[in-house]
C-alpha atoms as a PDB file:
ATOM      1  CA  UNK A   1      51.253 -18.333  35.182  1.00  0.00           C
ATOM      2  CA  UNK A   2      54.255 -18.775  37.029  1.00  0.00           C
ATOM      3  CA  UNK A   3      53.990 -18.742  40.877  1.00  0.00           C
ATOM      4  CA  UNK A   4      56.845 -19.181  43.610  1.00  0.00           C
ATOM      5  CA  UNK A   5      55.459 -21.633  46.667  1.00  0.00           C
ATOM      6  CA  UNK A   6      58.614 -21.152  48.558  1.00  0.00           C
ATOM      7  CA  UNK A   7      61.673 -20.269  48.547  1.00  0.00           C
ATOM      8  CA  UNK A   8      63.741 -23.475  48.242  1.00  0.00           C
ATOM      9  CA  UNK A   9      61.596 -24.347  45.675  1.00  0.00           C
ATOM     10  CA  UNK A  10      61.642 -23.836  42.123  1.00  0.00           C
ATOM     11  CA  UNK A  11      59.179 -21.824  39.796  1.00  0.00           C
ATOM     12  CA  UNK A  12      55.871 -23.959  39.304  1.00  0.00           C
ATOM     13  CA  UNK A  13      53.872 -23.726  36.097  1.00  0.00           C
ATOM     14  CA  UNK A  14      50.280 -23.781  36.881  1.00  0.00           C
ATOM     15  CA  UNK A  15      47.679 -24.725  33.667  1.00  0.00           C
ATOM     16  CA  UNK A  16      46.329 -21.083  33.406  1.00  0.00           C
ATOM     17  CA  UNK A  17      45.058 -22.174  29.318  1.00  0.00           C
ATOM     18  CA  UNK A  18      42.363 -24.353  31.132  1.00  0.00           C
ATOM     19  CA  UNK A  19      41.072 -21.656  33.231  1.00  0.00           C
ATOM     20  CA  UNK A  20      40.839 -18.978  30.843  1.00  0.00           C
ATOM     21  CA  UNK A  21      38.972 -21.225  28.306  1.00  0.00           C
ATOM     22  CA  UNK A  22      36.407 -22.305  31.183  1.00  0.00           C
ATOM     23  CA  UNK A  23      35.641 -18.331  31.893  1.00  0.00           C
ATOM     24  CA  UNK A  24      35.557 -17.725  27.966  1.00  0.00           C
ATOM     25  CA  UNK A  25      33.214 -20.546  27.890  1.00  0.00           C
ATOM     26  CA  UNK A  26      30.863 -18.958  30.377  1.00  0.00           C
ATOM     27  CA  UNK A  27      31.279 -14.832  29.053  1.00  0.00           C
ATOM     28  CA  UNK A  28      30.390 -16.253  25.621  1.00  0.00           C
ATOM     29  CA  UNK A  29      27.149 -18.280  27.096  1.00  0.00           C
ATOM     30  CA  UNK A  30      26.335 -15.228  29.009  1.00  0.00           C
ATOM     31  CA  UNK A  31      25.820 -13.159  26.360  1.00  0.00           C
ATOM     32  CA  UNK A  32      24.170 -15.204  24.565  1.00  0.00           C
ATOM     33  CA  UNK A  33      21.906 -15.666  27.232  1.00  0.00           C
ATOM     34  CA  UNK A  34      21.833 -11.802  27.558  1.00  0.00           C
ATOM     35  CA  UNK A  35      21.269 -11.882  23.593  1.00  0.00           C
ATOM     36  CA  UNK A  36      18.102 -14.094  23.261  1.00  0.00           C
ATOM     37  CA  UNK A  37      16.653 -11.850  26.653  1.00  0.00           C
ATOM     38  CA  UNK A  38      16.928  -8.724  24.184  1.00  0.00           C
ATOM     39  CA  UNK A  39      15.410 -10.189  21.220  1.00  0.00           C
ATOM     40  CA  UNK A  40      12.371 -12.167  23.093  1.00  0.00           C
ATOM     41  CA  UNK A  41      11.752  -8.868  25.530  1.00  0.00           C
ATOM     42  CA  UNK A  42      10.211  -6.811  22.896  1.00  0.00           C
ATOM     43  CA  UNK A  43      13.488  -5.097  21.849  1.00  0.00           C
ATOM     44  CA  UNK A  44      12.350  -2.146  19.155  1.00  0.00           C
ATOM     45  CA  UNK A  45      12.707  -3.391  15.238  1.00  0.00           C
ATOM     46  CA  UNK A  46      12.476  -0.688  13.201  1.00  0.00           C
ATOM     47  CA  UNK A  47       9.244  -0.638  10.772  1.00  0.00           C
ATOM     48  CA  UNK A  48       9.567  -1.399   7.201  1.00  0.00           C
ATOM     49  CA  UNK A  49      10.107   1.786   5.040  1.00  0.00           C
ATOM     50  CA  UNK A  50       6.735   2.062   3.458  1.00  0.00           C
ATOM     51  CA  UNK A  51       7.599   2.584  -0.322  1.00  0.00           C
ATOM     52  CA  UNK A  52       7.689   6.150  -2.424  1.00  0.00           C
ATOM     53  CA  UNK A  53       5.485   4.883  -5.358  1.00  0.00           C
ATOM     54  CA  UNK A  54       2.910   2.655  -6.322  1.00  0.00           C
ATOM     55  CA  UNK A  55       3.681  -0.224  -9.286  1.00  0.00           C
ATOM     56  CA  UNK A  56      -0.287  -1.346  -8.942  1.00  0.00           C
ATOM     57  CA  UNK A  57      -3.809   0.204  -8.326  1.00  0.00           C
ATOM     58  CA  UNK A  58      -6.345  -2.088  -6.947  1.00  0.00           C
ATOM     59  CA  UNK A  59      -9.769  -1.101  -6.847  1.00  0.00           C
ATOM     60  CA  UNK A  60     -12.048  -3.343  -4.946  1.00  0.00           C
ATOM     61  CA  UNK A  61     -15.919  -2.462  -5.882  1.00  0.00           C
ATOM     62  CA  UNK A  62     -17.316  -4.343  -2.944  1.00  0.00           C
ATOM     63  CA  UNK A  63     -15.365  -3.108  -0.268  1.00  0.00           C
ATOM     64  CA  UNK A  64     -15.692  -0.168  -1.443  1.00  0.00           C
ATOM     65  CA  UNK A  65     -11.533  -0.253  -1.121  1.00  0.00           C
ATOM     66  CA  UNK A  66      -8.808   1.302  -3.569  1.00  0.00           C
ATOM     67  CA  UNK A  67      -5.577  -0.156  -2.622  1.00  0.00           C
ATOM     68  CA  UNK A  68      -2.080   0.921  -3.673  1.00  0.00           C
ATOM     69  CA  UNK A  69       0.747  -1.816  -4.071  1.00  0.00           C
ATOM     70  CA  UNK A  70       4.240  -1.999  -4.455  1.00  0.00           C
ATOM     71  CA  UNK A  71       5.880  -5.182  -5.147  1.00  0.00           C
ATOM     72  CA  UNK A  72       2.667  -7.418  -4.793  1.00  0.00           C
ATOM     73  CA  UNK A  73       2.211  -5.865  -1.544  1.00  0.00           C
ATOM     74  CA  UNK A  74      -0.234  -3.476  -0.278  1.00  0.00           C
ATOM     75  CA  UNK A  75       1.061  -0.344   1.288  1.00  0.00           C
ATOM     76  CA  UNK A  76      -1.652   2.342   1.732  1.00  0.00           C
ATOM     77  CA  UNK A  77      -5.873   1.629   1.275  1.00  0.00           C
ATOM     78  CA  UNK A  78      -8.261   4.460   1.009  1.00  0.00           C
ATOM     79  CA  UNK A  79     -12.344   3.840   1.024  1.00  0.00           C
ATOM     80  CA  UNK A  80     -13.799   4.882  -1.958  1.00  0.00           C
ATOM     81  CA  UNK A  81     -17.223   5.859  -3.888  1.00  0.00           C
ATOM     82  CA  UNK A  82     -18.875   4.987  -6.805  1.00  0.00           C
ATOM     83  CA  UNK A  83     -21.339   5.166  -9.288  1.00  0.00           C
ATOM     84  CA  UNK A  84     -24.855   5.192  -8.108  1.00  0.00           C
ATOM     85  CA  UNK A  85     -25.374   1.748  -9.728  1.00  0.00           C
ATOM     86  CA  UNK A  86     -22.208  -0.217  -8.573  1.00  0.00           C
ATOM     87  CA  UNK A  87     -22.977  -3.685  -9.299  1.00  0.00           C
ATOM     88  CA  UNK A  88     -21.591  -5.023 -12.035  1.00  0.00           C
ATOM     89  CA  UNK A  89     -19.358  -4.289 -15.171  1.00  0.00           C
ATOM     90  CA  UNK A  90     -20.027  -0.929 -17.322  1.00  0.00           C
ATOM     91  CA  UNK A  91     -21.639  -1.738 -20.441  1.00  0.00           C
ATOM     92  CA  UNK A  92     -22.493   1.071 -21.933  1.00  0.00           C
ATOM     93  CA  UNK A  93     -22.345   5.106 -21.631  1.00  0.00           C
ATOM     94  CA  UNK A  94     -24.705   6.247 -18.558  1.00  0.00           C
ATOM     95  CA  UNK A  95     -25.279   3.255 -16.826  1.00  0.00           C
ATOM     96  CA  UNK A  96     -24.024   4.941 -13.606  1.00  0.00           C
ATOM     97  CA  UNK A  97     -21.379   1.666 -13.587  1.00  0.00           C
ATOM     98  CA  UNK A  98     -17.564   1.650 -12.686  1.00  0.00           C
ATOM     99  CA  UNK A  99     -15.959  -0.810 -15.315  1.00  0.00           C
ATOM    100  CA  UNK A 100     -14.444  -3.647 -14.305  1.00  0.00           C
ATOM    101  CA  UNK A 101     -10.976  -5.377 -15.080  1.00  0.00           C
ATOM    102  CA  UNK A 102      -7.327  -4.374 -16.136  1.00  0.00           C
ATOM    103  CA  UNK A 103      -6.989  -1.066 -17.555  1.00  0.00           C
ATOM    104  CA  UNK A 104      -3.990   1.294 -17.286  1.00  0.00           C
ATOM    105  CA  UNK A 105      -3.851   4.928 -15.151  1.00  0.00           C
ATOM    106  CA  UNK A 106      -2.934   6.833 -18.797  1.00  0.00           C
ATOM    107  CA  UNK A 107      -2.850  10.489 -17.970  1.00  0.00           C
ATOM    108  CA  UNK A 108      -3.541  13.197 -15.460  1.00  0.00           C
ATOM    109  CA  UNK A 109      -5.845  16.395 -14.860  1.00  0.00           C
ATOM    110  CA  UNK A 110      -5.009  19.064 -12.033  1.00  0.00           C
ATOM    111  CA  UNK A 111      -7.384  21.182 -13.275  1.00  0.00           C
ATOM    112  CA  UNK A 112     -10.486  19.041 -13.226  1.00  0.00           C
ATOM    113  CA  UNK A 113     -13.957  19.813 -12.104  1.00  0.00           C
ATOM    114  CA  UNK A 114     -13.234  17.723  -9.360  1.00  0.00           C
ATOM    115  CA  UNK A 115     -10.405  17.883  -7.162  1.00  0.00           C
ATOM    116  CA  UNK A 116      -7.589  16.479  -9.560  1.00  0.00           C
ATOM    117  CA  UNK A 117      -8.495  13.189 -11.493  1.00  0.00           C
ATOM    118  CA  UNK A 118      -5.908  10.470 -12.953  1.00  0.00           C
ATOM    119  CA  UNK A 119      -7.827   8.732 -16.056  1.00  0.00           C
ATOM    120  CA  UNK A 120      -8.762   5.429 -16.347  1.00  0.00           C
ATOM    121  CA  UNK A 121      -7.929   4.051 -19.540  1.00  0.00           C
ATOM    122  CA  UNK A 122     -12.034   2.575 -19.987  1.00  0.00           C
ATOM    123  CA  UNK A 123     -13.376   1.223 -22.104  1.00  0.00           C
ATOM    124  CA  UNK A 124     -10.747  -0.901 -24.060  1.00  0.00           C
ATOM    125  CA  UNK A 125     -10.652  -2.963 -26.512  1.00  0.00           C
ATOM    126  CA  UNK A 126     -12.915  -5.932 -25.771  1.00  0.00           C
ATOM    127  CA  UNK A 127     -15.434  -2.585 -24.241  1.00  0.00           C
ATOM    128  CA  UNK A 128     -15.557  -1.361 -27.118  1.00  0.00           C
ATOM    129  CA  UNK A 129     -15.877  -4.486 -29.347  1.00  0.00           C
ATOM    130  CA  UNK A 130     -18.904  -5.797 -27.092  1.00  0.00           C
ATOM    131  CA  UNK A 131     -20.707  -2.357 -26.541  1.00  0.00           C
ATOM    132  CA  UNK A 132     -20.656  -2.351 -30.480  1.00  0.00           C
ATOM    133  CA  UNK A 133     -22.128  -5.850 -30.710  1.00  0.00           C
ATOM    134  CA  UNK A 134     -25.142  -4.748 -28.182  1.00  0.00           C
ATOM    135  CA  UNK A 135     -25.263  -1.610 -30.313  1.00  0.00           C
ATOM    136  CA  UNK A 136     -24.125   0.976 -27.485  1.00  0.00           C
ATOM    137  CA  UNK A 137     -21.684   3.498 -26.757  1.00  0.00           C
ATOM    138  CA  UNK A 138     -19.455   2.637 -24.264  1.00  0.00           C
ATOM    139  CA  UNK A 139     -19.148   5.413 -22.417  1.00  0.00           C
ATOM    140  CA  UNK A 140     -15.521   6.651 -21.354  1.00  0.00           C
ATOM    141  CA  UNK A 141     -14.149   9.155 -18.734  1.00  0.00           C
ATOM    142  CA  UNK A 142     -13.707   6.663 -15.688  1.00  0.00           C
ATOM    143  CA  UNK A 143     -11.598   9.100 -13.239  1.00  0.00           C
ATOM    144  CA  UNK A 144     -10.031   8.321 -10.133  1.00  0.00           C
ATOM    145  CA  UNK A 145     -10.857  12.177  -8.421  1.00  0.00           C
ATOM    146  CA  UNK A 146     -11.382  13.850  -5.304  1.00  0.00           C
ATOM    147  CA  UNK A 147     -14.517  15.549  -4.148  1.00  0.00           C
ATOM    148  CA  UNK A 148     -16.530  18.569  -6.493  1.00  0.00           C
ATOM    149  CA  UNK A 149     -14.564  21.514  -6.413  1.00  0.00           C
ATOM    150  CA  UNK A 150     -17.635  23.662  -5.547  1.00  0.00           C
ATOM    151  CA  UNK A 151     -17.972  21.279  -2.519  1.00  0.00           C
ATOM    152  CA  UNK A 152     -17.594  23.350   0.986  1.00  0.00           C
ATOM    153  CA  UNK A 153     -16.832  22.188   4.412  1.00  0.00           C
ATOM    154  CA  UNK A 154     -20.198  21.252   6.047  1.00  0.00           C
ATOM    155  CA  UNK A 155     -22.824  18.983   6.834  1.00  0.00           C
ATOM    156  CA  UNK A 156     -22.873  17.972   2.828  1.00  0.00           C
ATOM    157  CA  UNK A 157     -19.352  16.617   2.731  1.00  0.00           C
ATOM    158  CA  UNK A 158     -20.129  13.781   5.103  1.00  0.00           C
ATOM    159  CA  UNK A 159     -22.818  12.728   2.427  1.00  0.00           C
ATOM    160  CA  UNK A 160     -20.232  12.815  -0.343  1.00  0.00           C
ATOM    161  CA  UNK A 161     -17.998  10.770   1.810  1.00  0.00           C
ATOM    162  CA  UNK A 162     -20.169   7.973   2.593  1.00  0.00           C
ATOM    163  CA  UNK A 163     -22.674   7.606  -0.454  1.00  0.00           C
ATOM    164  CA  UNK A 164     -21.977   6.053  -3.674  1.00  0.00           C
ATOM    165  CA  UNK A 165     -22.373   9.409  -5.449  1.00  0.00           C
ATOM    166  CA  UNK A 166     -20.456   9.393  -9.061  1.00  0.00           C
ATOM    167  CA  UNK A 167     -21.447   8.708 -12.860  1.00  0.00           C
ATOM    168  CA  UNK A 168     -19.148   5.849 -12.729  1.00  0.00           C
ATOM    169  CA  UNK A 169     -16.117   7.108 -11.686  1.00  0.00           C
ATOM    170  CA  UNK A 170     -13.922   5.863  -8.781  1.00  0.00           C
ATOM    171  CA  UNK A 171     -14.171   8.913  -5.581  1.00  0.00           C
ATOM    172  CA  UNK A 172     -12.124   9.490  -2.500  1.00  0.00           C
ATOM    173  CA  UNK A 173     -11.266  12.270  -0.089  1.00  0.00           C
ATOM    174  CA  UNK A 174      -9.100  14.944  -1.294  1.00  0.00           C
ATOM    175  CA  UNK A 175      -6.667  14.362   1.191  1.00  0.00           C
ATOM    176  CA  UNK A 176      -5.974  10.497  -0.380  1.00  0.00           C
ATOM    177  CA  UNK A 177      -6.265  12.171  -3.683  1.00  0.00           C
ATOM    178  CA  UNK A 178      -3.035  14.183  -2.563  1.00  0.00           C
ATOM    179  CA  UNK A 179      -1.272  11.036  -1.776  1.00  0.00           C
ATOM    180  CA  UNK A 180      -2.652   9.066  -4.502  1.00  0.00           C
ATOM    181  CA  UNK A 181      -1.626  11.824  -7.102  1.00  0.00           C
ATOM    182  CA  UNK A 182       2.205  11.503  -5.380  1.00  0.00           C
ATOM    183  CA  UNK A 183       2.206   7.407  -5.155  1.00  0.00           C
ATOM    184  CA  UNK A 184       0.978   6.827  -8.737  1.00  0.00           C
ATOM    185  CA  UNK A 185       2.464   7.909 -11.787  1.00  0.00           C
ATOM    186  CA  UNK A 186       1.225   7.679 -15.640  1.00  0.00           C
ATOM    187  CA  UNK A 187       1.579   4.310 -17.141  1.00  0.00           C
ATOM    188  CA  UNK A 188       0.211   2.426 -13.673  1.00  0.00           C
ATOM    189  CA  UNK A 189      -2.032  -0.341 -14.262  1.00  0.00           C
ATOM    190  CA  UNK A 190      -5.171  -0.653 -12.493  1.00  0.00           C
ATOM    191  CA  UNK A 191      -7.306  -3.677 -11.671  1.00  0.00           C
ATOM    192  CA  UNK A 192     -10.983  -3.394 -10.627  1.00  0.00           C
ATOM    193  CA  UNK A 193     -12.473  -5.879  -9.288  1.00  0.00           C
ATOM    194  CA  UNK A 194     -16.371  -6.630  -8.195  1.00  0.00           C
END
């Protein structure tokens, strides 16, 4: 910056450089400053986008837990009912027993006598192979399904809510039926675990 002192003197050149690094200096540390405030204050992130489909069904007998998953992660959990004898692996046709293992969620019924069902593709190949060395039928029809379509609102539907109540099959509210039925196409596997 030039600046005139007098006037029998000539122009003086003042170091104006130095200055306006030493207030760039300071405006860059005070927004960093401001910055890190932001971030540590509880500034809003926005959620993860939860995703449009499930790649995995995981049905946890014990928990009584049916979990859908997307990339290894879980994204949605709905509680679940079973068979009236839970414990342990089906072995064989009317044993009241939800298989356990890998299987795959095959096909589809909207018109079921429950309120819609996705099959589960029980009993496979080692089933099948061990039911006929015990000499049994393996049984078949594992569904994933809502409640009975003759159920009504009332005092009965908390019972069918909170009791293991099926022939084997895997039960939940019709209202996670809806969004399992969206989340999980044909061709999903399914593990079931104890």
């Amino acid at each position: 910056m030039n600046t005139r002192t007098s006037k029998s003197q000539p122009f003086r050149i003042t170091n104006t450089h130095h200055d306006d690094r030493q207030k760039h200096f300071w405006l860059g540390r005070l927004v960093l400053l401001c910055f890190a405030v932001l971030c540590f204050t509880g500034c809003p992130v926005k959620p993860p986008i939860e995703p449009t489909y499930a790649d995995k069904v995981v049905v946890r007998k014990d928990e009584r837990l049916l979990q859908l998953l997307n990339n290894g992660r879980v994204f949605r959990e709905y509680r679940v009912n079973l068979g009236d004898s839970p414990r342990g692996h089906k072995v064989q046709e009317g044993d009241e027993r939800t298989p356990e293992g890998d299987y795959i969620l095959d096909w589809r019924n909207p018109n079921s006598r429950f309120y819609k069902s996705i099959h589960v593709s029980y009993p496979n190949q080692a089933d099948r192979e061990f039911a006929r060395a015990i000499g049994v039928r393996p049984g078949g029809m594992i569904m994933i399904h809502g409640r009975p379509n003759w159920l009504q609102p009332g005092p009965l539907v908390k019972d069918y809510d909170e009791l293991d109540w099926t022939n084997g099959c895997i039960a939940v509210q019709n209202d996670a039926m809806d969004e399992i039925w969206q989340k999980v196409s044909d061709g999903t596997p399914i593990t079931i675990l104890p």
